[in-house]
Protein backbone atom coordinates (compact mmCIF):
# COMPACT_ATOMS: atom_id res chain seq x y z
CA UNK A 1 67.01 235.24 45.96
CA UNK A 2 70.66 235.47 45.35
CA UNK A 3 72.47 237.70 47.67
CA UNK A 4 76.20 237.64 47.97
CA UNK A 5 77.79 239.41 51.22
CA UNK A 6 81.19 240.78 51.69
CA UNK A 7 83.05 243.54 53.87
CA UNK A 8 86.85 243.94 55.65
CA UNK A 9 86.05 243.18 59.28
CA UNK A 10 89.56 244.25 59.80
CA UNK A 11 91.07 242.83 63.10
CA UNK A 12 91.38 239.76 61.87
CA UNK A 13 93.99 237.59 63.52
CA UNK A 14 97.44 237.97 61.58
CA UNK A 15 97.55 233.58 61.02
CA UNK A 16 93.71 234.08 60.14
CA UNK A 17 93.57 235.91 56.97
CA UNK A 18 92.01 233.24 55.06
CA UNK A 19 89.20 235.59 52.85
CA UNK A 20 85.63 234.08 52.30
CA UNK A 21 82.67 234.92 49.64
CA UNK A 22 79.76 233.51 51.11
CA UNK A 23 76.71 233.12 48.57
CA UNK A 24 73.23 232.68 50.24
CA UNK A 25 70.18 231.37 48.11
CA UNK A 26 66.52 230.11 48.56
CA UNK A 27 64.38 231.75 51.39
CA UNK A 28 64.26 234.21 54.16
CA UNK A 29 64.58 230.68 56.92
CA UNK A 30 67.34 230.19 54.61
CA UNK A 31 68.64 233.77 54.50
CA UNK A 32 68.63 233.09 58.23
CA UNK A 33 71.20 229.95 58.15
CA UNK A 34 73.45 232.22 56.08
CA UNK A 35 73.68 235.30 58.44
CA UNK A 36 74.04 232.66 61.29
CA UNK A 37 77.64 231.54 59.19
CA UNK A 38 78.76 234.70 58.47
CA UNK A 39 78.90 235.68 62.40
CA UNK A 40 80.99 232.51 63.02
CA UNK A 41 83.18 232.98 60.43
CA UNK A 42 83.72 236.87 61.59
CA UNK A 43 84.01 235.40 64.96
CA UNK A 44 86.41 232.80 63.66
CA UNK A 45 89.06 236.03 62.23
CA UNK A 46 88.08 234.53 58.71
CA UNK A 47 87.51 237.67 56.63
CA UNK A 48 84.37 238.32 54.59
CA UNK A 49 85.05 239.64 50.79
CA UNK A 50 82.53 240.56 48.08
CA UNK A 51 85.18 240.17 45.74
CA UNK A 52 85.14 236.38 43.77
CA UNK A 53 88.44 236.66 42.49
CA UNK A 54 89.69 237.47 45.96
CA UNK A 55 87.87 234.57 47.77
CA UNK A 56 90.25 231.87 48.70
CA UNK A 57 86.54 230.01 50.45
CA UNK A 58 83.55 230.67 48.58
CA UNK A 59 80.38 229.13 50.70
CA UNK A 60 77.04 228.71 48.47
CA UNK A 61 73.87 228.36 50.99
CA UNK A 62 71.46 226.44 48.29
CA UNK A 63 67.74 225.70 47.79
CA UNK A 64 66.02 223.00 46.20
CA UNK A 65 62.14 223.80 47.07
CA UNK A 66 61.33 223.83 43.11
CA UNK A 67 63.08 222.79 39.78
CA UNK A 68 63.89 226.51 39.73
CA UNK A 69 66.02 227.07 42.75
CA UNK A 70 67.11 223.56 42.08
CA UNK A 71 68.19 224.62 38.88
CA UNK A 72 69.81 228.19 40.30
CA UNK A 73 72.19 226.68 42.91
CA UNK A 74 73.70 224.09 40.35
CA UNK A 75 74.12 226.75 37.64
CA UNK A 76 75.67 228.93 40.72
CA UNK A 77 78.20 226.54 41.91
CA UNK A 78 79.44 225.83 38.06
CA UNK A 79 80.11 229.48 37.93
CA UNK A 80 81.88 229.85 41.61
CA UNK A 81 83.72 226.62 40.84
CA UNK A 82 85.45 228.70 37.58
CA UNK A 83 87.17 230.63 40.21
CA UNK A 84 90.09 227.92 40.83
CA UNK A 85 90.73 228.39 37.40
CA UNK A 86 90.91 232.35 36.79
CA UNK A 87 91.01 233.86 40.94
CA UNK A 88 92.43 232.57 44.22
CA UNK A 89 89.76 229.58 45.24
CA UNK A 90 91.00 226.60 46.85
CA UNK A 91 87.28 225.62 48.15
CA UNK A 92 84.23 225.27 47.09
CA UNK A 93 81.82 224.55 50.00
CA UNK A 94 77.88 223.58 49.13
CA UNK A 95 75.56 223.93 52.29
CA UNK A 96 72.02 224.17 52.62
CA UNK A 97 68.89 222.36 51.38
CA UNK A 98 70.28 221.18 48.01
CA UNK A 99 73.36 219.56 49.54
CA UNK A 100 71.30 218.04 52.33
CA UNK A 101 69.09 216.42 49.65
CA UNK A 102 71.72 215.52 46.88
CA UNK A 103 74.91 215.19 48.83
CA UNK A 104 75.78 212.09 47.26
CA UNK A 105 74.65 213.26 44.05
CA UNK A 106 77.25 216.12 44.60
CA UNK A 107 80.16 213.84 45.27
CA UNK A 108 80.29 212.11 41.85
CA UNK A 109 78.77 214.93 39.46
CA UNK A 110 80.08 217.87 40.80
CA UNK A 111 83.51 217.19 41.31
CA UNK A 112 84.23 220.71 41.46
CA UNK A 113 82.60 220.82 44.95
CA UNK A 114 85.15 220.17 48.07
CA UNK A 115 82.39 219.74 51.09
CA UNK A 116 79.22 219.66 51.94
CA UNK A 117 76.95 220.94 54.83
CA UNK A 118 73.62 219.84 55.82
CA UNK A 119 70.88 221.77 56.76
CA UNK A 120 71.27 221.18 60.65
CA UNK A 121 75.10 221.58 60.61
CA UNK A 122 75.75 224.79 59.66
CA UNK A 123 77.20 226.01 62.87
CA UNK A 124 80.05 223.48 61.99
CA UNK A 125 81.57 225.85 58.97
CA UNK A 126 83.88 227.26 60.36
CA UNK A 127 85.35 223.68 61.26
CA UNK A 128 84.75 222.58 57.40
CA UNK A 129 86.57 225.11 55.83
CA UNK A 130 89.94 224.53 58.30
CA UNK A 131 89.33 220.96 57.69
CA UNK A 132 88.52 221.61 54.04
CA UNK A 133 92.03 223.95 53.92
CA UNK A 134 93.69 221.01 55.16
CA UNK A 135 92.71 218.45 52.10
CA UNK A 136 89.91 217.09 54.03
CA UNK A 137 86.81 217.31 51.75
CA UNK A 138 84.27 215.85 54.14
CA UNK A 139 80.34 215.58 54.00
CA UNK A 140 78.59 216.91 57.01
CA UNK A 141 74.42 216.25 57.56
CA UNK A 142 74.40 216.50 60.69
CA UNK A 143 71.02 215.24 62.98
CA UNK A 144 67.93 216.56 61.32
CA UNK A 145 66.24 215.85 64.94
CA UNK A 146 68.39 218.21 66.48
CA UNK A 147 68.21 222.12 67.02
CA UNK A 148 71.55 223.36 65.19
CA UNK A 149 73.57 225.89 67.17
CA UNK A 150 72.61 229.31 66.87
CA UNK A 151 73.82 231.70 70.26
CA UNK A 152 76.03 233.71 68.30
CA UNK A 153 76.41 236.95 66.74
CA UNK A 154 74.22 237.12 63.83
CA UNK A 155 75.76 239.11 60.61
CA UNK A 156 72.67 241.01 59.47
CA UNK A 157 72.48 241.29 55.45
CA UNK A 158 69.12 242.98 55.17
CA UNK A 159 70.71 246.72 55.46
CA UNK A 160 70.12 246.19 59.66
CA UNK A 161 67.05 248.05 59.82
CA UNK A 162 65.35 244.63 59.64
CA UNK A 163 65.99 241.45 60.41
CA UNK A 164 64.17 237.52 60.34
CA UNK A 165 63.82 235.83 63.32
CA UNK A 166 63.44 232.15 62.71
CA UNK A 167 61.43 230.61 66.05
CA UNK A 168 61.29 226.97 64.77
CA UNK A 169 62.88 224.61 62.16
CA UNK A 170 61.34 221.67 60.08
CA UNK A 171 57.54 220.56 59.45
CA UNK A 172 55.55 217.92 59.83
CA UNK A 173 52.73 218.55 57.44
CA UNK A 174 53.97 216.63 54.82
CA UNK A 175 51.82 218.34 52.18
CA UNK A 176 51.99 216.17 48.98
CA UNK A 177 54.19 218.48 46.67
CA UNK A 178 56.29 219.46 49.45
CA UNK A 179 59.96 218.09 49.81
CA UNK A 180 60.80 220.09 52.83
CA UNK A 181 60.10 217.39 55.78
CA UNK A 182 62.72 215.61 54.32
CA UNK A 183 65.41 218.01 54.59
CA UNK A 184 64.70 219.73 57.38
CA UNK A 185 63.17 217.22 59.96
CA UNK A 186 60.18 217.20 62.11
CA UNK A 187 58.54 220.57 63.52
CA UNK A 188 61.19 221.75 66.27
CA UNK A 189 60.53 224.76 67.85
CA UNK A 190 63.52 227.50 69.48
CA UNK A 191 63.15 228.12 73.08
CA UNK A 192 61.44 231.03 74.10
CA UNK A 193 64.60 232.59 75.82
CA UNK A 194 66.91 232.05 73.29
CA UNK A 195 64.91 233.71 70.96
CA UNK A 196 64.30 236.69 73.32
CA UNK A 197 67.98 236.89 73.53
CA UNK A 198 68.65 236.61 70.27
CA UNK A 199 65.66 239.77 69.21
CA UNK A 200 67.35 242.08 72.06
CA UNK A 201 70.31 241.42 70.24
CA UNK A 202 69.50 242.76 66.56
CA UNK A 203 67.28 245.45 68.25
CA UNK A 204 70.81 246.39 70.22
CA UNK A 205 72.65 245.95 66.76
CA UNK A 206 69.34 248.84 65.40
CA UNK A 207 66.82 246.23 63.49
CA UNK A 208 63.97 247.73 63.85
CA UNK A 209 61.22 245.57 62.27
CA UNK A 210 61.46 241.47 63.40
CA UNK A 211 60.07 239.43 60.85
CA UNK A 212 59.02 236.03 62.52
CA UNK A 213 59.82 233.40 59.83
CA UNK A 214 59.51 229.14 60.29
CA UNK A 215 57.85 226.89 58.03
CA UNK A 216 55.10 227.13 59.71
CA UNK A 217 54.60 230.03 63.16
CA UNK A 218 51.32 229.47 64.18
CA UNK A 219 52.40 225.75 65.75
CA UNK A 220 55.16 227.72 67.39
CA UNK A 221 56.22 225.91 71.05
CA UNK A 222 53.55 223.18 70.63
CA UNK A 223 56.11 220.72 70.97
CA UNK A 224 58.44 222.34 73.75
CA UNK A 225 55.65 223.66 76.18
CA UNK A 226 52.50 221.32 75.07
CA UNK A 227 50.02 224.21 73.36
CA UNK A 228 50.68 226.76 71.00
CA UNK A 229 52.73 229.35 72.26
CA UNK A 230 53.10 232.08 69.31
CA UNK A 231 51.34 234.22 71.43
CA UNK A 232 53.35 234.44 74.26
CA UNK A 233 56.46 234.82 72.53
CA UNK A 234 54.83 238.06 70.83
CA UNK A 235 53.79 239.74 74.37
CA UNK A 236 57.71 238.85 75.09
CA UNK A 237 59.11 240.60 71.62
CA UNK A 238 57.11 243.65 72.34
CA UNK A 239 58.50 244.44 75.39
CA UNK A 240 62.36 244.76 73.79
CA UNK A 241 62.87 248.34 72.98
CA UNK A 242 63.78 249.48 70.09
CA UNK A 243 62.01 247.30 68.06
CA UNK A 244 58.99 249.45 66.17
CA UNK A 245 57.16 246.63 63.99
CA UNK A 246 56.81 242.85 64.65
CA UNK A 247 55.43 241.01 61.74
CA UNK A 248 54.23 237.27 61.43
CA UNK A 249 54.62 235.41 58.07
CA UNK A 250 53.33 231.52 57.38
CA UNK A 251 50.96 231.16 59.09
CA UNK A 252 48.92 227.92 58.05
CA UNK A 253 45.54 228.90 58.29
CA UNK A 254 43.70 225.53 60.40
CA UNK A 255 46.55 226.65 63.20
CA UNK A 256 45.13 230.15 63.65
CA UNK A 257 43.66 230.81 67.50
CA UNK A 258 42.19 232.97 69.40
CA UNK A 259 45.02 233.82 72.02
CA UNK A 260 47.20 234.26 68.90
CA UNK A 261 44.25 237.10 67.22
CA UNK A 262 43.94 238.66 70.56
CA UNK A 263 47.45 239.52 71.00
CA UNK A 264 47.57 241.12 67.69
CA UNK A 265 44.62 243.15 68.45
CA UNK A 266 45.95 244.73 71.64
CA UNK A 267 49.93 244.84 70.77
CA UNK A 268 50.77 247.93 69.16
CA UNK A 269 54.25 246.48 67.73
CA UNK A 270 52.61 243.67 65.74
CA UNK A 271 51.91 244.59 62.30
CA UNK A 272 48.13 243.95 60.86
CA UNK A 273 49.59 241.71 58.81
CA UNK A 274 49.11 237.95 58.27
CA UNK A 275 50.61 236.18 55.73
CA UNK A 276 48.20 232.59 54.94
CA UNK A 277 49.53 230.17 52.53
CA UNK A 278 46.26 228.22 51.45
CA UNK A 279 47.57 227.29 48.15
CA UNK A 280 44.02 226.54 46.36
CA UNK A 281 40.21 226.56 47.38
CA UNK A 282 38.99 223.71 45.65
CA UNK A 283 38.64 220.98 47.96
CA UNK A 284 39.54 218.04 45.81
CA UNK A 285 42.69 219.74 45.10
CA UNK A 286 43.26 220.37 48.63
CA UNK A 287 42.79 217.04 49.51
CA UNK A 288 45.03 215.52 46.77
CA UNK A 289 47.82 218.40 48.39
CA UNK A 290 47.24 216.73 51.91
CA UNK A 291 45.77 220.55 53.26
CA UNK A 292 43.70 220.63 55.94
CA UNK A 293 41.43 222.92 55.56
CA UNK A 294 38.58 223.39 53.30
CA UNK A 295 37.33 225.94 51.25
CA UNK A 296 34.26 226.76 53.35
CA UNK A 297 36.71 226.91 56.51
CA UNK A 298 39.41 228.94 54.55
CA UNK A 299 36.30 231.38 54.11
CA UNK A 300 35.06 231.74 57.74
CA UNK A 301 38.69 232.00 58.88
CA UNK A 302 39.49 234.75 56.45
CA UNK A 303 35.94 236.31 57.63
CA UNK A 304 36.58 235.95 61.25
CA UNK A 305 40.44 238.12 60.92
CA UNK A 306 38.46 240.85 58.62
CA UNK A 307 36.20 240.93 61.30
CA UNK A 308 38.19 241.03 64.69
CA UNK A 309 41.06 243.35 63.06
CA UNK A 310 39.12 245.32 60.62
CA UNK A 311 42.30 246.83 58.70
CA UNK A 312 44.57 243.71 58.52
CA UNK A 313 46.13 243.17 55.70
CA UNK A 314 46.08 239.31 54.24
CA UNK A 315 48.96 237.92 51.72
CA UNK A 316 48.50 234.61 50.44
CA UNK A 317 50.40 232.13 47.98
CA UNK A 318 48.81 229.96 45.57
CA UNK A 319 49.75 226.23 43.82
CA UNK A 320 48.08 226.28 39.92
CA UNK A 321 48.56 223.14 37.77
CA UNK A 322 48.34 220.99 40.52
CA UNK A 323 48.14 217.48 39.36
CA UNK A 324 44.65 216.28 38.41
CA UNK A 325 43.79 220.28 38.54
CA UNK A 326 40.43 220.78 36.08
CA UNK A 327 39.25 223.96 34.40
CA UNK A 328 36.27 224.00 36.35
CA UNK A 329 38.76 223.61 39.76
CA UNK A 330 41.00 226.62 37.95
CA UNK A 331 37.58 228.28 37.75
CA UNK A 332 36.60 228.02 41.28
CA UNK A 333 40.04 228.85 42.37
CA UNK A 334 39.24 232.09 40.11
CA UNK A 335 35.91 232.87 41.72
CA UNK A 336 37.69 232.49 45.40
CA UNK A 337 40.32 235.59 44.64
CA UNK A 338 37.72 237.39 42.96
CA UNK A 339 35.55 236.85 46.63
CA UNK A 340 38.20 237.32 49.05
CA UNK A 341 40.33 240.06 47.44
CA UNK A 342 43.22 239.29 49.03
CA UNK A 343 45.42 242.11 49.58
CA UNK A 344 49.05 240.61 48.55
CA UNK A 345 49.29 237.42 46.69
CA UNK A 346 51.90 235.56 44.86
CA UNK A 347 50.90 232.37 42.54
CA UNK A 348 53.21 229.25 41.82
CA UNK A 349 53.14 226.88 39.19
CA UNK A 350 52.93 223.19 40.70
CA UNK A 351 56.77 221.82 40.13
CA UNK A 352 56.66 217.96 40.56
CA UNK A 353 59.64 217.32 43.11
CA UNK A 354 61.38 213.47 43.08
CA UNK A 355 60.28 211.65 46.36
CA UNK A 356 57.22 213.10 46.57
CA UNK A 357 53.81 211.56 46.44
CA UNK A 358 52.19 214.68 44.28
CA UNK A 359 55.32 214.28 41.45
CA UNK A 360 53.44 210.15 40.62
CA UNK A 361 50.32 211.01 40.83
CA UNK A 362 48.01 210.74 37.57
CA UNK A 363 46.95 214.00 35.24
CA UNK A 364 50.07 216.32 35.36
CA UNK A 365 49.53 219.10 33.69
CA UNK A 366 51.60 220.62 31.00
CA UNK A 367 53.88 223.70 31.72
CA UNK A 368 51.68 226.01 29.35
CA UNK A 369 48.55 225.15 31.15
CA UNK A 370 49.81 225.66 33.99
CA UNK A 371 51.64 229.13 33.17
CA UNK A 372 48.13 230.49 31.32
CA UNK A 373 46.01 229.47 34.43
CA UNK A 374 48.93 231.22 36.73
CA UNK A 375 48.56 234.42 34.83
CA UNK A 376 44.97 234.89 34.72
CA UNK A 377 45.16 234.59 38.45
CA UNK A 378 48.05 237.37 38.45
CA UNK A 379 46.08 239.51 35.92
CA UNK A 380 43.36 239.28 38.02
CA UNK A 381 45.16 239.89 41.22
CA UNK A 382 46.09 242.96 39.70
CA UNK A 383 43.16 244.05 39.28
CA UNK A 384 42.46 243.58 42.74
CA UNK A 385 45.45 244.92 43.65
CA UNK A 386 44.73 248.49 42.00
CA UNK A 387 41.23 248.91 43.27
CA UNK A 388 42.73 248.53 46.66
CA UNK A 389 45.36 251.03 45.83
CA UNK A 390 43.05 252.99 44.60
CA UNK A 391 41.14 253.43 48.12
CA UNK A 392 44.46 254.97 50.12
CA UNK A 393 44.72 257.40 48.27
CA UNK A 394 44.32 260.57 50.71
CA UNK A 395 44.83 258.35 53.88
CA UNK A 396 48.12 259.56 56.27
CA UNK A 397 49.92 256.61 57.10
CA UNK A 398 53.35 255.28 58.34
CA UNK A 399 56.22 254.33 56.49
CA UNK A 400 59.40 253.07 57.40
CA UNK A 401 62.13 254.33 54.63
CA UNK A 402 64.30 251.52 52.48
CA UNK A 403 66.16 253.89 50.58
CA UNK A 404 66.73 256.93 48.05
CA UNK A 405 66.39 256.47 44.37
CA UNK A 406 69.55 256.83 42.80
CA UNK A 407 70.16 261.00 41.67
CA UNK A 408 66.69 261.69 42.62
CA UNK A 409 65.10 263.00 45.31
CA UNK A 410 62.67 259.91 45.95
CA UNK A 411 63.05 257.94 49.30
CA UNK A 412 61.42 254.05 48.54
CA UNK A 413 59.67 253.38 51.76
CA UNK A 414 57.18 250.39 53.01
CA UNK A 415 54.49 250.14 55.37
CA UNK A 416 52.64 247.80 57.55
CA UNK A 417 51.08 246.36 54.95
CA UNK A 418 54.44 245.32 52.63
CA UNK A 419 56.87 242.64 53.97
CA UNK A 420 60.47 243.00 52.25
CA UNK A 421 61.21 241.26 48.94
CA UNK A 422 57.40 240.35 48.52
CA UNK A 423 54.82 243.01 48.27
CA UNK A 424 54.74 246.85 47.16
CA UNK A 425 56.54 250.12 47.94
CA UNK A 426 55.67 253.31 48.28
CA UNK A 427 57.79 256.22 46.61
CA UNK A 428 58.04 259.36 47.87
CA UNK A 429 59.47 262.68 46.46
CA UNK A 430 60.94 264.98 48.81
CA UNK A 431 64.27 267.54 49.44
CA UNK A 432 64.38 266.29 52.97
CA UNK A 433 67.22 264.09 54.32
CA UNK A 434 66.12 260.64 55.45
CA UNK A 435 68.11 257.35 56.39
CA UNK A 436 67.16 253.47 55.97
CA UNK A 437 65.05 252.40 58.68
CA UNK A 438 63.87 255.84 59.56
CA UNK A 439 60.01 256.46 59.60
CA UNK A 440 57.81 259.26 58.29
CA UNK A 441 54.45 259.95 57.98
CA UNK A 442 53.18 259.89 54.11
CA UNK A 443 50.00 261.38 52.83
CA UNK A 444 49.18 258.69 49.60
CA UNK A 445 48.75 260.56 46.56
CA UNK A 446 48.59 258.01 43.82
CA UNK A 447 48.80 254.13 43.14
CA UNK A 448 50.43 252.31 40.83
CA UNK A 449 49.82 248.76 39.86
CA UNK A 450 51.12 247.16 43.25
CA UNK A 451 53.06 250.32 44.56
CA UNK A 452 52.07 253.69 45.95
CA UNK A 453 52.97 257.25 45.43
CA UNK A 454 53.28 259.62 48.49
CA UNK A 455 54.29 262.74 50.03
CA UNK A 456 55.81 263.60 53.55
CA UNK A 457 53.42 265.14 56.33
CA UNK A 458 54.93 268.23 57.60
């Protein structure tokens, strides 16, 4: 995800008119960090351009999860860095996950940088770039213990019909392929109250759908109140008016409970939606990722949600080419989608990250295998996919509206079943009016591969 933001706040002090690009890359957690910036710089009478050739500040938010993103926000701050030569920049600030992990790095390659921001310092921008201004380049990590700052006005980029709500930072799986722990900290959870206060406030500003977002949910408020606690911050999000949907991504499967499956049964507001990152089914591959779970308990937990909320819908993400990963692994990996017909799933190819244990472990596979065994699992998620499609057809349901295709009259909606930016859409063709974040009713008349064609209920 590369998303730049930009608009004239206007009122902006008269000795404040220092203009700022900010680019934001990597995750929705991440996504998070960025619109948590952008309301301190408004609030700091900095103003916000879309323009690079107008930026005197240009902020990248980077990610470093995989080679790719690793690969992304380098590429991205060579081409932001051009604009000293050719527009108005006189700095180049790096913050985020990449500059957290590399900083030093950063300092003697990429000269072209002129400070850095860790992960947990973020609410310090506005402090960097006056400091940065001043011919102070500076690097700035911050305490990866700590909670950063965060009770402030959020800048919503996601169109402000809906909005992430991120109720915890850091993990402490430590999953074998997983560089995360190291650049976000241990599991800290965000008080209940603050989090409150910060949902009434983007349900004031008209989000309509919160989409819970951490590393990992289900351990939410373990460490602040001694037990998990996901499920009384839902009861306290579903009280806040104005907000229509609630949904609940990564969730680790071993930390689902029954509190937590009871509230989504009787709350209205949550979506029946779960998003479970199990990443394979084999269980020597599961072991060698340091999971903890097992295929036969990934199977009874998967039964026991199908069961208890009949039509929730289950998205999952998958690792292929895991290290040491056999055909006969890839097989049963197969045989498991083909069994649980998952209704959304996305599939990775294993990326061996430096400073890992998975990246020196014995038997990596080559890119090719690993790209042929990700698409047969994608061709037959598809499949999958389709069939499932296949069986709305007819069936009335609700769908909150994203937009209008461009000199048509098709509205691009979603419903409980598609989180943004990851699953499918459902077009709809129709004369009437209809505004982003508005919802209709849709009679499904046809499926596409992973979308859906509709038409409004009168």
């Amino acid at each position: 995800m590369n998303k730049k933001y930009g608009a004239d706040t206007g009122g902006c002090l008269p000795f404040l008119k220092t203009r700022v690009l900010f680019v934001s890359l990597g995750c929705d957690k991440n996504l998070v960090d960025s619109e948590v910036m952008l309301g301190l710089l408004e609030d700091g009478g900095y103003q916000i351009v879309d323009d690079e050739t107008e930026a005197d500040v240009i902020v990248i938010n980077t990610c470093c999860f995989i080679h790719d993103a690793k690969e992304e926000s380098i590429q991205t701050i060579l081409e932001m860095a051009e604009y000293k030569k050719t527009g108005n920049l006189k700095a180049l600030i790096v913050t985020g996950c990449l500059a957290q992990r590399y900083y030093k790095e950063i300092g003697t390659e990429l000269p072209e940088v002129d400070a850095v921001l860790g992960t947990t310092a973020y609410d310090k921008i506005c402090d960097v770039i006056k400091k940065t201004l001043a011919g102070k380049g500076s690097v700035t990590l911050g305490d990866l213990d700590a909670l950063p700052l965060q009770e402030t006005r959020r800048l919503v980029t996601t169109g402000g019909h809906y909005a992430y709500l991120k109720i915890a930072e850091g993990c402490d799986k430590h999953c074998t392929y997983c560089i995360i722990p190291k650049l976000r900290g241990r599991y800290r959870s965000v008080p209940v109250e603050r989090l409150v206060k910060e949902a009434e406030e983007l349900a004031g500003q008209g989000v309509k759908e919160l989409i819970l977002v951490a590393q990992e949910t289900t351990l939410y408020g373990k460490d602040l109140y001694g037990e998990k606690s996901l499920h009384r911050l839902l009861k306290r999000l579903c009280q806040i008016s104005g907000l229509k949907w609630i949904r609940i991504l990564y969730c680790y499967p071993e930390e689902i409970y029954d509190e937590l499956v009871r509230v989504m049964k009787e709350e209205k507001k949550i979506c029946r939606y779960l998003d479970l990152p199990i990443q394979h089914a084999s269980d020597a591959v599961l072991k060698g990722m340091g999971r903890r779970t097992s295929k036969k308990q990934l199977k009874e937990m998967i039964g026991r949600l199908r069961e208890e909320i009949p039509d929730i819908t289950l998205r999952t993400t998958l690792i292929t080419g895991f290290p040491g990963e056999t055909k006969e692994q890839h097989k049963e990996l197969l045989e498991f989608v083909d069994e649980m017909e998952f209704d959304r799933l996305g599939v990775f190819t294993y990326s061996p990250e430096e400073d890992t244990p998975a990246a020196e472990m014995p038997g990596q596979i080559p890119e090719e295998v690993k790209e042929e065994r990700q698409a047969e699992l994608m061709e037959l998620q598809q499949e999958i996919a389709f069939a499932r499609a296949e069986t709305m057809e007819g069936q009335e349901i609700l769908v909150m509206i994203e937009g209008k295709v461009a000199d048509e009259n098709v509205y691009v909606g979603r419903t409980q079943k598609d989180a943004p930016n990851v699953d499918g859409l459902i077009f709809i063709n129709t004369d009437r009016e209809m505004m982003s974040g508005d919802f209709a009713r849709v009679k499904v008349t046809g499926a596409l591969e992973y979308d859906l064609i509709g038409e409004l209920v009168e």
